[in-house]
C-alpha atoms as a PDB file:
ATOM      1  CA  UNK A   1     119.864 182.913 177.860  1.00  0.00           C
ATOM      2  CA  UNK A   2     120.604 184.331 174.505  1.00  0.00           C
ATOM      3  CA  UNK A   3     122.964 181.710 172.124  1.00  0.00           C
ATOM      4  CA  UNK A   4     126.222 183.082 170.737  1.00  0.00           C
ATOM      5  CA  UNK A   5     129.376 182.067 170.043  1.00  0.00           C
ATOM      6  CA  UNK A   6     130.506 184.196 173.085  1.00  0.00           C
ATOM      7  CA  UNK A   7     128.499 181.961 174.887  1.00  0.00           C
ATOM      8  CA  UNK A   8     129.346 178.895 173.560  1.00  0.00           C
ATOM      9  CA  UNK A   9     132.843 179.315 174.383  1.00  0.00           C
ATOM     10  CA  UNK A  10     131.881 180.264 177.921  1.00  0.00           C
ATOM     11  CA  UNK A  11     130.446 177.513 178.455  1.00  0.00           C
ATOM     12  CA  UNK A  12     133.026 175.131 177.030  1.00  0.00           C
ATOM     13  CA  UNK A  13     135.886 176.744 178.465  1.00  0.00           C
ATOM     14  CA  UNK A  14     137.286 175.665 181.678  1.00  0.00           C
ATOM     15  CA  UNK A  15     137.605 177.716 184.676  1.00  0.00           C
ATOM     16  CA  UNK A  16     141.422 179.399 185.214  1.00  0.00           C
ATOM     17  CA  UNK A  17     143.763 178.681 186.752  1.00  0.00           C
ATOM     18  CA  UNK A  18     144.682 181.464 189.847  1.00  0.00           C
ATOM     19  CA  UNK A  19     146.894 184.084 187.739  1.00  0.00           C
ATOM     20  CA  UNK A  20     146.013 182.620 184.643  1.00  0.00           C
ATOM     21  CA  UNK A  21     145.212 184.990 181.899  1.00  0.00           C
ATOM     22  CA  UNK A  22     141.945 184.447 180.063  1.00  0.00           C
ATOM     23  CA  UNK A  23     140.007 186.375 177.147  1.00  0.00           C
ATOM     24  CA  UNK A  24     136.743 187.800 177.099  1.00  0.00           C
ATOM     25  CA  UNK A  25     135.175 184.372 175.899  1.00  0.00           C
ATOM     26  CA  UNK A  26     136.630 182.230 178.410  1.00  0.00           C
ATOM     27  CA  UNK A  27     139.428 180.755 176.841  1.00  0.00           C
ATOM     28  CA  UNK A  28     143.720 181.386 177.823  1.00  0.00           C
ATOM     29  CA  UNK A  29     145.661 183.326 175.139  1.00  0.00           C
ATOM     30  CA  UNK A  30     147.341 179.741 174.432  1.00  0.00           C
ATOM     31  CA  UNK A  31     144.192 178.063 173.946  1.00  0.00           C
ATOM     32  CA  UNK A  32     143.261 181.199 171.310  1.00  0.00           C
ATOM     33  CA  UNK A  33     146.489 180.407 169.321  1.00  0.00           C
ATOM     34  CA  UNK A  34     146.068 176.902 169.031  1.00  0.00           C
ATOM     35  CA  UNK A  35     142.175 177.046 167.635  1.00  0.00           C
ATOM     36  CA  UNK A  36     143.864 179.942 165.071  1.00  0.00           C
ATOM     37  CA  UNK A  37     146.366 177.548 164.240  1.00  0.00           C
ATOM     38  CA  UNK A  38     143.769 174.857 163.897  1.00  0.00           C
ATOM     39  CA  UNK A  39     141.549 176.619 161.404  1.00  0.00           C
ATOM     40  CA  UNK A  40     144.844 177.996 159.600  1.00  0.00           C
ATOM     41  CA  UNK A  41     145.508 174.142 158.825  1.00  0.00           C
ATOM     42  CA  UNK A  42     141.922 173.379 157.938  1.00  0.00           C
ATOM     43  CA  UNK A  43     141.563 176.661 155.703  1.00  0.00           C
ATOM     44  CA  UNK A  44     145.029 176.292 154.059  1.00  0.00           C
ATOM     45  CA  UNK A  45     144.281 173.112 151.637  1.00  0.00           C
ATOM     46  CA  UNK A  46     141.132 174.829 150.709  1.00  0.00           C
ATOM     47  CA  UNK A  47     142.926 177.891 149.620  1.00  0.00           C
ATOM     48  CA  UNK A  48     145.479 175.765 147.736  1.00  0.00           C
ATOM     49  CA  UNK A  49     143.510 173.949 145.650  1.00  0.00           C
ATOM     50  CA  UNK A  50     141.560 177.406 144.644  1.00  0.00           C
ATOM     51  CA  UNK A  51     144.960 178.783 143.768  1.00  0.00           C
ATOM     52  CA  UNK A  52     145.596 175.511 141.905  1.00  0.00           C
ATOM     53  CA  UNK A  53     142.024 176.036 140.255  1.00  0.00           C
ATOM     54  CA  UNK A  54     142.718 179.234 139.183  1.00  0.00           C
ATOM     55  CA  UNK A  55     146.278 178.929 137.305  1.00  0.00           C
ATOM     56  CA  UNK A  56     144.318 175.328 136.002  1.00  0.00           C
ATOM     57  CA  UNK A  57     141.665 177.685 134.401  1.00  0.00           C
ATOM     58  CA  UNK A  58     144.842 180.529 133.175  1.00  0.00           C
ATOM     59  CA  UNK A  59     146.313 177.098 131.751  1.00  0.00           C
ATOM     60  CA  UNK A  60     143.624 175.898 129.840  1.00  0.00           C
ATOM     61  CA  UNK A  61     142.549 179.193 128.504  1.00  0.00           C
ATOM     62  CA  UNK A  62     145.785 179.960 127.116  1.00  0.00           C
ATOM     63  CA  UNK A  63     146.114 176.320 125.685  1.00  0.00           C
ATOM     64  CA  UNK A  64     143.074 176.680 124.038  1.00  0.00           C
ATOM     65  CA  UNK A  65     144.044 179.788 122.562  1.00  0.00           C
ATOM     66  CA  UNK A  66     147.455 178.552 121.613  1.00  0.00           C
ATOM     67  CA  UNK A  67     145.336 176.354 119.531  1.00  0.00           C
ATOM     68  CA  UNK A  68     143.271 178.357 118.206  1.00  0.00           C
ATOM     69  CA  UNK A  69     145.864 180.589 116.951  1.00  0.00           C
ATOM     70  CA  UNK A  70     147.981 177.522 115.818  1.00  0.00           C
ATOM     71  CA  UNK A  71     145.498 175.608 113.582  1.00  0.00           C
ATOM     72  CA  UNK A  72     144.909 178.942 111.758  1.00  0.00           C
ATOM     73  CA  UNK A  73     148.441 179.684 111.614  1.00  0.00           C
ATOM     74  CA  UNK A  74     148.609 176.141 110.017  1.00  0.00           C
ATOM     75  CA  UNK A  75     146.358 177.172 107.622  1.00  0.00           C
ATOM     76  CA  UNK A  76     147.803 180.003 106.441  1.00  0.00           C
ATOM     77  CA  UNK A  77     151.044 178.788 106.417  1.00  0.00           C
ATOM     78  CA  UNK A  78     150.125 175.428 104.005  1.00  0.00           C
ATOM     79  CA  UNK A  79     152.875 174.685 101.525  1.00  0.00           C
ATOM     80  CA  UNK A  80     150.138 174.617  98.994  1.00  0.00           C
ATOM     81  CA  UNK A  81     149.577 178.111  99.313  1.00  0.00           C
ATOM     82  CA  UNK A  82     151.214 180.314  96.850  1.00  0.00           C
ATOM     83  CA  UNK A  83     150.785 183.839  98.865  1.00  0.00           C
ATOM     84  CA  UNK A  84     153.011 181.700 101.936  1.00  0.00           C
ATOM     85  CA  UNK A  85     155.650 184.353 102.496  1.00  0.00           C
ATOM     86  CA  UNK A  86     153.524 187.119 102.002  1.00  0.00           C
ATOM     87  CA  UNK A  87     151.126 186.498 104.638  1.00  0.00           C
ATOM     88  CA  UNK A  88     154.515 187.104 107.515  1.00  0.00           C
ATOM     89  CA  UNK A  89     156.765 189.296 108.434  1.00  0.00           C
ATOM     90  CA  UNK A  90     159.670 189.295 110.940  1.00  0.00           C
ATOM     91  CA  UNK A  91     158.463 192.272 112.545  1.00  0.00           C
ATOM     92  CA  UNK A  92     154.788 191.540 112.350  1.00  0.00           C
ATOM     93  CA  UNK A  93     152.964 191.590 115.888  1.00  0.00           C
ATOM     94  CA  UNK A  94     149.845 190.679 116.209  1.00  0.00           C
ATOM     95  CA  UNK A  95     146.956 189.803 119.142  1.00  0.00           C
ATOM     96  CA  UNK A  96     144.324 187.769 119.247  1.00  0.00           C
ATOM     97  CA  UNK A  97     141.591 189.154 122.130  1.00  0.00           C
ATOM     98  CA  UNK A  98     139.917 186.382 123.712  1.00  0.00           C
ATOM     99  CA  UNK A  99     137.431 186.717 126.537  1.00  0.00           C
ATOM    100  CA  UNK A 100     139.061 190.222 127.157  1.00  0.00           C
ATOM    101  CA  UNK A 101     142.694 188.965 127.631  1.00  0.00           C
ATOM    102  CA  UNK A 102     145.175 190.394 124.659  1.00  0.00           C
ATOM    103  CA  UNK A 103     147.568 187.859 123.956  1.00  0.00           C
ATOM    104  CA  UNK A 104     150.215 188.981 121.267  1.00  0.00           C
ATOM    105  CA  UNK A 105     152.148 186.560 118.935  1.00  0.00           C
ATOM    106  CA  UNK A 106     154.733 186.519 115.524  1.00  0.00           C
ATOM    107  CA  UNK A 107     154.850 184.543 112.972  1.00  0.00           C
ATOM    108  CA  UNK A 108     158.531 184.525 111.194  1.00  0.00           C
ATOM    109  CA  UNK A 109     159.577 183.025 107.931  1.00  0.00           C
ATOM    110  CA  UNK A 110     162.947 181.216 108.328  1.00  0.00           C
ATOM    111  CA  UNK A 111     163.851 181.788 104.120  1.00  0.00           C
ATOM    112  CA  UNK A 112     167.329 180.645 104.297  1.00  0.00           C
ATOM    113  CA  UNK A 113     165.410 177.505 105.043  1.00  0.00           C
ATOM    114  CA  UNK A 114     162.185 177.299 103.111  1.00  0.00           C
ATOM    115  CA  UNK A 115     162.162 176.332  99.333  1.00  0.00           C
ATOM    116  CA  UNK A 116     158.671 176.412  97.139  1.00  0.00           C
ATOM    117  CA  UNK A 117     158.544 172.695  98.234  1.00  0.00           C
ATOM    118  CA  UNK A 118     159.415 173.335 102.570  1.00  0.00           C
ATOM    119  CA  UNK A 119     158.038 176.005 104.258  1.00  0.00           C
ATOM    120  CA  UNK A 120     159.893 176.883 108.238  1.00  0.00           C
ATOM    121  CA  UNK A 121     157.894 179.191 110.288  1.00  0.00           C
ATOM    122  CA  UNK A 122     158.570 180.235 113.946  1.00  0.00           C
ATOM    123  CA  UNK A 123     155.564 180.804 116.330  1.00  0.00           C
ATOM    124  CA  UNK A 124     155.603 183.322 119.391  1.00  0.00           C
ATOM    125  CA  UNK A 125     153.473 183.746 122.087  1.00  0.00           C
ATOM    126  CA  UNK A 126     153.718 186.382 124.261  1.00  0.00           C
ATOM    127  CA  UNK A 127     151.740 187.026 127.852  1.00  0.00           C
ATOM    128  CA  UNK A 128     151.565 190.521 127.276  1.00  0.00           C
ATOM    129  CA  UNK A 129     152.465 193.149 124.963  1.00  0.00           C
ATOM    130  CA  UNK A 130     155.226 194.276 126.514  1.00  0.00           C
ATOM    131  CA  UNK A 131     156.932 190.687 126.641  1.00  0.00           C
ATOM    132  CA  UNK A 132     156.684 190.976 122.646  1.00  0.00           C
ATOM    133  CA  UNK A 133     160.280 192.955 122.858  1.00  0.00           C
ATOM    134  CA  UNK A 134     161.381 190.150 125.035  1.00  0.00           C
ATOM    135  CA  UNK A 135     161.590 186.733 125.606  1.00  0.00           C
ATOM    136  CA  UNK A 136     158.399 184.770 124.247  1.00  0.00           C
ATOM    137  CA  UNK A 137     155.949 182.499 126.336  1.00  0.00           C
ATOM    138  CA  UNK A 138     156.493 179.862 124.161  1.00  0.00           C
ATOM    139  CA  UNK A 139     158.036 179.157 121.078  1.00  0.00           C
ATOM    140  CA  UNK A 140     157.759 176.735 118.409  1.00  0.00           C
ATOM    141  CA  UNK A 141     158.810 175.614 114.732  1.00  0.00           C
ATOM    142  CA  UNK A 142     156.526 174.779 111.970  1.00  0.00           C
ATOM    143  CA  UNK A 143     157.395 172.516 109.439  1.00  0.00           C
ATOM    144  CA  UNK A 144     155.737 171.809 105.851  1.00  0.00           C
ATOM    145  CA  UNK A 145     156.904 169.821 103.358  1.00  0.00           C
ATOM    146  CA  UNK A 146     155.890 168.616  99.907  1.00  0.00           C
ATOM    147  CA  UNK A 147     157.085 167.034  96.795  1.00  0.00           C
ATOM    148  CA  UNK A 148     154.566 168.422  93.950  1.00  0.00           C
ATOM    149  CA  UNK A 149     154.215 171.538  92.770  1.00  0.00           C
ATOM    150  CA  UNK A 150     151.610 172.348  90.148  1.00  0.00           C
ATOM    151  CA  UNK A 151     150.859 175.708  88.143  1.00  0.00           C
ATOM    152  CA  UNK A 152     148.670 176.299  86.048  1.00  0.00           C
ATOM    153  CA  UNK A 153     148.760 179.448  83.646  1.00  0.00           C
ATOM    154  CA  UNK A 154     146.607 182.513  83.737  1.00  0.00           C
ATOM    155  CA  UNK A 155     146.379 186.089  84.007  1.00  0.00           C
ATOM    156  CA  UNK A 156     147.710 186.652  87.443  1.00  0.00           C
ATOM    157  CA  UNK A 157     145.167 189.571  88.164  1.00  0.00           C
ATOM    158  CA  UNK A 158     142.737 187.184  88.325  1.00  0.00           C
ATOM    159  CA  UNK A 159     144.073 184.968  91.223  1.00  0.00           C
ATOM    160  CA  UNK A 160     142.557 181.544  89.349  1.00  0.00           C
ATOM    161  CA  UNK A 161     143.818 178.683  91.587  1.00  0.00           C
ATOM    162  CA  UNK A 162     142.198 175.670  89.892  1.00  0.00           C
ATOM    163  CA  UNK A 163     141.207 172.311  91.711  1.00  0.00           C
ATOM    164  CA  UNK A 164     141.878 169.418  89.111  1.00  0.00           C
ATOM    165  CA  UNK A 165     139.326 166.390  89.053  1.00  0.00           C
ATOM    166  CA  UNK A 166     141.467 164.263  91.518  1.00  0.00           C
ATOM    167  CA  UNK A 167     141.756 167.181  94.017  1.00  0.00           C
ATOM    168  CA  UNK A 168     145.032 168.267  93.584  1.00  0.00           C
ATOM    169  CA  UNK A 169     146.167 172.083  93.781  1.00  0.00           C
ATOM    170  CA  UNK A 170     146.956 173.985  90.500  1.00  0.00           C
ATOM    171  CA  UNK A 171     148.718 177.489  91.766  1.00  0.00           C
ATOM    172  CA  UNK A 172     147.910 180.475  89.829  1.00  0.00           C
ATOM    173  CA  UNK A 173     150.061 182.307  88.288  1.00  0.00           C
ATOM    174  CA  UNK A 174     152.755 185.096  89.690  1.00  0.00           C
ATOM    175  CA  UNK A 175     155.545 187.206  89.100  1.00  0.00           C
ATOM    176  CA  UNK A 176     159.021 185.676  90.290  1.00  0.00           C
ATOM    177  CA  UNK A 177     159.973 187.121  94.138  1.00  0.00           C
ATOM    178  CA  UNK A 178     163.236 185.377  95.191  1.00  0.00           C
ATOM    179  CA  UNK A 179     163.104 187.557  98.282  1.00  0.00           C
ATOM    180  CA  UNK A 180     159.467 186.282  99.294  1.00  0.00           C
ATOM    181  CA  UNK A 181     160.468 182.979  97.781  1.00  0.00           C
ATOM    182  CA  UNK A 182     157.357 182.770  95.011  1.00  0.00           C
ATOM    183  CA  UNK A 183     157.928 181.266  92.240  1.00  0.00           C
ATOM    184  CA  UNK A 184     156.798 182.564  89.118  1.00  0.00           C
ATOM    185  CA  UNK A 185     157.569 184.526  85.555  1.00  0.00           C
ATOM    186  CA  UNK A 186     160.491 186.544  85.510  1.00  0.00           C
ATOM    187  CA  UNK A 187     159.025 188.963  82.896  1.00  0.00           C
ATOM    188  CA  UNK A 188     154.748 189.905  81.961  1.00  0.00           C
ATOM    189  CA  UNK A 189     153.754 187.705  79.283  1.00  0.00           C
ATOM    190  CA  UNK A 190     153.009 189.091  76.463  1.00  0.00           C
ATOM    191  CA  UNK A 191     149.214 188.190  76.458  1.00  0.00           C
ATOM    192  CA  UNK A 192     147.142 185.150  77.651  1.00  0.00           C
ATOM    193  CA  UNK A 193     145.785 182.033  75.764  1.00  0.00           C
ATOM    194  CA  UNK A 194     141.974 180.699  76.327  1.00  0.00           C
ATOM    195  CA  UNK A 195     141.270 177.700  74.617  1.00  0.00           C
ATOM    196  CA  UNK A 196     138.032 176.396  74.994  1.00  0.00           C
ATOM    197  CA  UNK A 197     137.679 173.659  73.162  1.00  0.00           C
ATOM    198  CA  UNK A 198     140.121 170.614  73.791  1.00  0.00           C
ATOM    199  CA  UNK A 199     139.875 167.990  71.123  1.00  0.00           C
ATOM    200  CA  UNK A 200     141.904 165.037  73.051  1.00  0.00           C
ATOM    201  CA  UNK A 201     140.093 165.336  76.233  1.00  0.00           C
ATOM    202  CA  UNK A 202     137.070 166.712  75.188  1.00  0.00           C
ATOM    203  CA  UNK A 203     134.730 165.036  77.991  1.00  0.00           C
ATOM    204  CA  UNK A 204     137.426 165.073  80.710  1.00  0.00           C
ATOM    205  CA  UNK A 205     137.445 167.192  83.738  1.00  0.00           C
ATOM    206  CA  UNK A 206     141.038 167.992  83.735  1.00  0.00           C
ATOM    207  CA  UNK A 207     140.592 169.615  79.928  1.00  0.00           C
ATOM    208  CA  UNK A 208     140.059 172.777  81.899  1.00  0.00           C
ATOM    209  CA  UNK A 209     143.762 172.718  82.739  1.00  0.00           C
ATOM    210  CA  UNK A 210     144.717 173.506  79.256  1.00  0.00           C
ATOM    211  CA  UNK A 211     142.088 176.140  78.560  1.00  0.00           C
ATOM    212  CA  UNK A 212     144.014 179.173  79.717  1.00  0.00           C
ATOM    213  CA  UNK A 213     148.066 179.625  79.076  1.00  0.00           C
ATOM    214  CA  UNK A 214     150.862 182.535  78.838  1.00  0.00           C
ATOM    215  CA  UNK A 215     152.298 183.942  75.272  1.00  0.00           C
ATOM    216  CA  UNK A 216     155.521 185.345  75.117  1.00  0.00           C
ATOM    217  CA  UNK A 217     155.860 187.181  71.523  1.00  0.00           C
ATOM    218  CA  UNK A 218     159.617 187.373  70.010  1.00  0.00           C
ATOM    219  CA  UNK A 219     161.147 186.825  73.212  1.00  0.00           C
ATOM    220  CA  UNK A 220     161.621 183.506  75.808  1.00  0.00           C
ATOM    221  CA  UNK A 221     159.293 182.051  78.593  1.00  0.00           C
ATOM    222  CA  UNK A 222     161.302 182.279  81.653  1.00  0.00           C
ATOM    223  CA  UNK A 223     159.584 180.472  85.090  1.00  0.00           C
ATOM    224  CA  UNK A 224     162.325 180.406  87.920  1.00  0.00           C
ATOM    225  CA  UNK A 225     161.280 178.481  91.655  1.00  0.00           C
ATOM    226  CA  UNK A 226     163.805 178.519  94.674  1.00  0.00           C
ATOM    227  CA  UNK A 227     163.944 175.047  95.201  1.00  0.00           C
ATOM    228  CA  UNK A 228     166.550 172.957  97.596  1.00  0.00           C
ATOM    229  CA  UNK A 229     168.993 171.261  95.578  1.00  0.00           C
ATOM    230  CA  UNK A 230     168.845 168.213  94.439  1.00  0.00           C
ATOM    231  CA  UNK A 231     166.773 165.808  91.574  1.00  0.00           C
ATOM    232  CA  UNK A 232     163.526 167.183  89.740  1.00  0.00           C
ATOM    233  CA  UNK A 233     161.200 166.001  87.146  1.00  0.00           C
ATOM    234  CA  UNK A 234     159.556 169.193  85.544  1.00  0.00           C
ATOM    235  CA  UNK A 235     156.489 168.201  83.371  1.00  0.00           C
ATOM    236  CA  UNK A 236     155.406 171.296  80.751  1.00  0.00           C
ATOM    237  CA  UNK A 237     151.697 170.974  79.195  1.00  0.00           C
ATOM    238  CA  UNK A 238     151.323 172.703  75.653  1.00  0.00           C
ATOM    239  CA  UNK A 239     148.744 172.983  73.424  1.00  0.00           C
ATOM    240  CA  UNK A 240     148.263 174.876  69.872  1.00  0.00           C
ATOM    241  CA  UNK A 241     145.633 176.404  69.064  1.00  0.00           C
ATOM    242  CA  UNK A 242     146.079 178.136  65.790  1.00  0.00           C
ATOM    243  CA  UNK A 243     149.826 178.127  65.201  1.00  0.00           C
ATOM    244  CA  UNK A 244     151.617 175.053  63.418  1.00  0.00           C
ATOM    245  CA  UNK A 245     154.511 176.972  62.960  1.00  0.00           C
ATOM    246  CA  UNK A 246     155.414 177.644  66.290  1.00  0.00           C
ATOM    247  CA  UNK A 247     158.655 175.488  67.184  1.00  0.00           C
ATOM    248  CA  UNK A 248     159.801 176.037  71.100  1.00  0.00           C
ATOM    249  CA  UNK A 249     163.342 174.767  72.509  1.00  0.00           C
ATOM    250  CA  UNK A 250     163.097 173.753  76.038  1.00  0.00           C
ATOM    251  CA  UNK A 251     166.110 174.713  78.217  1.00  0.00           C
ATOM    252  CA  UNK A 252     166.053 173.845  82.161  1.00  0.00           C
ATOM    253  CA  UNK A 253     169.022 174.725  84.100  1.00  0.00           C
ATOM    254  CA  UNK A 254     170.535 176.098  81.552  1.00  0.00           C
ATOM    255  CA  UNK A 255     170.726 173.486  79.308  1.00  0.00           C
ATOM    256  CA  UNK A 256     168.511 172.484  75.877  1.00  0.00           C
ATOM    257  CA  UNK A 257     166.521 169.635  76.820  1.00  0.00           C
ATOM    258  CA  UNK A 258     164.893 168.803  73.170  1.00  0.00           C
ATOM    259  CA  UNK A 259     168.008 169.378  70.533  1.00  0.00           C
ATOM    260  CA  UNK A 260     167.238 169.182  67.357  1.00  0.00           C
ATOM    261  CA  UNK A 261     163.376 168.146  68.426  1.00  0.00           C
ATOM    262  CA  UNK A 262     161.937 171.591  68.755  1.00  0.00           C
ATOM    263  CA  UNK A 263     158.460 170.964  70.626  1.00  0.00           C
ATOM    264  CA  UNK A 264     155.249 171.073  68.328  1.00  0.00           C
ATOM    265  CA  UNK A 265     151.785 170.409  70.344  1.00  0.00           C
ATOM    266  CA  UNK A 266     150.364 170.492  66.466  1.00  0.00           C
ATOM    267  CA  UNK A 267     152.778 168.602  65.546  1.00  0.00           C
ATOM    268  CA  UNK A 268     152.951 165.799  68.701  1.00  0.00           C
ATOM    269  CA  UNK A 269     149.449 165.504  68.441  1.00  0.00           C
ATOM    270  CA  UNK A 270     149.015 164.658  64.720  1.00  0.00           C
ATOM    271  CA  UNK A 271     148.507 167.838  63.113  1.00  0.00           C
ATOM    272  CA  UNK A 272     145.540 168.646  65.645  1.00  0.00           C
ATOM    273  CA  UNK A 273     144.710 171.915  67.416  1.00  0.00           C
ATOM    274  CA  UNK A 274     143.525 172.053  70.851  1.00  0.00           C
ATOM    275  CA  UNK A 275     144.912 168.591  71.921  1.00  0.00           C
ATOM    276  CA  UNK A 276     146.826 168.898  75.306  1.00  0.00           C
ATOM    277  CA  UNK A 277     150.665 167.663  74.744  1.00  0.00           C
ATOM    278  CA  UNK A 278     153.095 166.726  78.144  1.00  0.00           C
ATOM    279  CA  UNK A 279     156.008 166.696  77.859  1.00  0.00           C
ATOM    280  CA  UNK A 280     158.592 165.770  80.681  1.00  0.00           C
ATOM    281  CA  UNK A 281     162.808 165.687  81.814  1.00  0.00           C
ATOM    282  CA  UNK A 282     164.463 165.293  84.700  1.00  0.00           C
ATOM    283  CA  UNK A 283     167.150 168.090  85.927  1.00  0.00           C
ATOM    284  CA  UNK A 284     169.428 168.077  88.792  1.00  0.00           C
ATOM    285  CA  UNK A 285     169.373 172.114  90.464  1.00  0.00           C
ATOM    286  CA  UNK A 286     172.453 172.956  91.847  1.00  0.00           C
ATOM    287  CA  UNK A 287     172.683 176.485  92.779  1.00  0.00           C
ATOM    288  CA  UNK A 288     169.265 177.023  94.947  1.00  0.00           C
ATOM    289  CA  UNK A 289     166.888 177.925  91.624  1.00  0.00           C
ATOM    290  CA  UNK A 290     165.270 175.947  89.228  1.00  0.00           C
ATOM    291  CA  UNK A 291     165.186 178.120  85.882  1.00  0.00           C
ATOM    292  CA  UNK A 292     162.490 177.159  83.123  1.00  0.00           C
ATOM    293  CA  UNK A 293     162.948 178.748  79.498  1.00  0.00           C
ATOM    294  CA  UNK A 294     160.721 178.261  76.693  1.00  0.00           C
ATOM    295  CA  UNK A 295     161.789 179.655  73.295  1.00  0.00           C
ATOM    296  CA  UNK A 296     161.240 179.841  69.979  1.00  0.00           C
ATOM    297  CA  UNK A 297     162.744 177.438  67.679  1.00  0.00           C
ATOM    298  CA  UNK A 298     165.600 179.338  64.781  1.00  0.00           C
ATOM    299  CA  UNK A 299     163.198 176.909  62.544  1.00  0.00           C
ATOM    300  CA  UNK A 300     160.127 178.510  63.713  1.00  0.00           C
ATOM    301  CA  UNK A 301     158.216 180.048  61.454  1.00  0.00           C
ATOM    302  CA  UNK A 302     156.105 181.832  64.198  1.00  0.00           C
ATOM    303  CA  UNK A 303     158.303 183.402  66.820  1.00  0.00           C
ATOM    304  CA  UNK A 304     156.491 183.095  69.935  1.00  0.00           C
ATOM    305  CA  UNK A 305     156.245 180.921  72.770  1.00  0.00           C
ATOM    306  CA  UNK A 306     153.210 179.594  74.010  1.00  0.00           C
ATOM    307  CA  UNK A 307     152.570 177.137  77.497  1.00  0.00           C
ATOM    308  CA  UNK A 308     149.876 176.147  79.896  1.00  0.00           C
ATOM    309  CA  UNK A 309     151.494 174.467  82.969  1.00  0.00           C
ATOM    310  CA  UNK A 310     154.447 173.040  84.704  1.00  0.00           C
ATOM    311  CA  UNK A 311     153.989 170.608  87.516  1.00  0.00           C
ATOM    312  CA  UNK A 312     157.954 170.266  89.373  1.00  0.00           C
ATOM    313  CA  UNK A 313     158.262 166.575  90.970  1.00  0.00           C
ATOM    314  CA  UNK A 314     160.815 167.183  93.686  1.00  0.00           C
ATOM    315  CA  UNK A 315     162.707 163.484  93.462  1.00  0.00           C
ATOM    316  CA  UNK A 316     165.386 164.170  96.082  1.00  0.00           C
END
């Protein structure tokens, strides 16, 4: 006799009952039912746990995409970065494809609560593109904070961000956008200094610092940074390089921080060129913008003003 499962059950099933209804293999529609029900109850933990599996996997994938997209977006978004604002928008969209599923996301700039020295960004993700006009997958707030800011002086075509010898950041130089909250000159310099030779720190690695700085001819240096209010110390470098004459007053917030002591770096540094001169005051900012000037002197016998860097100490 040939084996089958038609056969098997023939041969298992008991004989029925008179008027008893039986299939084809033997067994009463009741007994059918209850082996269905059987194997529903073995099957249905099985197919759980594969469901389970699955959304695990979706899980996973999208966490490790969240990730992905948040460590870069942590990146770009570094307070130390001077192009911060720049890089968002609040109606940027973009989507990162990974292993063939689009997921979109936004990055927006809170400005009413970032400062040059706190940056607030909010993070999207969206399952689809369509969800990116409604509500997001998940949302979350970045916060960065810091309480130096450093800049050193240059031509700001050329972008040159400067790493001093104890690896702090020295921004380049910009153009003031209170909208985009950069800090930065509030008019083009007249030209650029480049000083290579610096005779105070002639062997030191942070001599570099002084080698490049703005002029402003006949008119005032003006630096402004949106800044929380609150207690700063502002630090300004100078050095001269072939102008004893040139007398500066220092005004910060309005007000002249050196009165009747206009700043000389030929002077301060004993009648020297090329020596690097700091010099440093503290300023309380009340109205949401710290405002630099340097100007030249009414006892100047050169009329232009001349600086290298500011580094802002947020103290408060």
């Amino acid at each position: 006799m040939r084996f089958s499962i038609q056969n098997l059950f023939a041969a298992l099933a008991p004989a029925a009952p008179r008027g008893q209804c039986r299939t084809a293999a033997g067994f009463s529609l009741i007994e059918v039912l209850l082996i269905v029900a059987m194997l529903s109850i073995t099957i249905l933990p099985f197919t759980v746990l594969m469901s389970q599996t699955a959304g695990n996997a979706r899980g996973a994938y999208l966490q490790s995409s969240r990730s992905i997209l948040m460590n870069s977006i942590m990146d770009e978004a570094n307070v130390d970065r001077d192009y911060f604002v720049q890089s968002y928008s609040n109606a940027l969209v973009s989507t990162v494809t990974e292993s063939g599923q689009a997921l979109p996301y936004r990055r927006v700039v809170d400005t009413a609560a970032s400062s040059v020295f706190e940056k607030v960004v909010y993070f999207y993700l969206y399952n689809n593109a369509a969800d990116a006009a409604n509500a997001p997958r998940y949302k979350t707030r970045i916060n960065f904070k810091r309480d130096v800011m450093r800049v050193r002086f240059n031509n700001p075509a050329s972008r040159l961000g400067w790493v001093d010898a104890s690896g702090q950041w020295w921004e380049p130089s910009n153009n003031y956008d209170a909208a985009n909250l950069v800090p930065g000159l509030m008019v083009v310099p007249t030209g650029y200094g480049d000083n290579t030779s610096i005779v105070n720190l002639p062997s030191h690695p942070d001599a570099e610092m002084y080698q490049y700085g703005v002029v402003r001819t006949a008119a005032a240096f003006n630096y402004n940074a949106n800044v929380s209010n609150g207690l700063y110390t502002v630090k300004l470098y100078f050095v001269e390089n072939n102008q004893p004459g040139r007398l500066m007053d220092i005004t910060i917030e309005g007000k002249l921080m050196n009165p009747g002591n206009p700043s000389n770096a030929y002077l301060r540094c004993g009648n020297r060129y090329y020596c690097g001169n700091v010099q440093m005051f503290d300023v309380m900012v009340s109205d949401g913008v710290l405002n630099i000037q340097v100007s030249a002197a009414s006892a100047a016998t050169h009329t232009s003003s001349f600086i290298n860097a500011i580094t802002i100490i947020k103290r408060t």
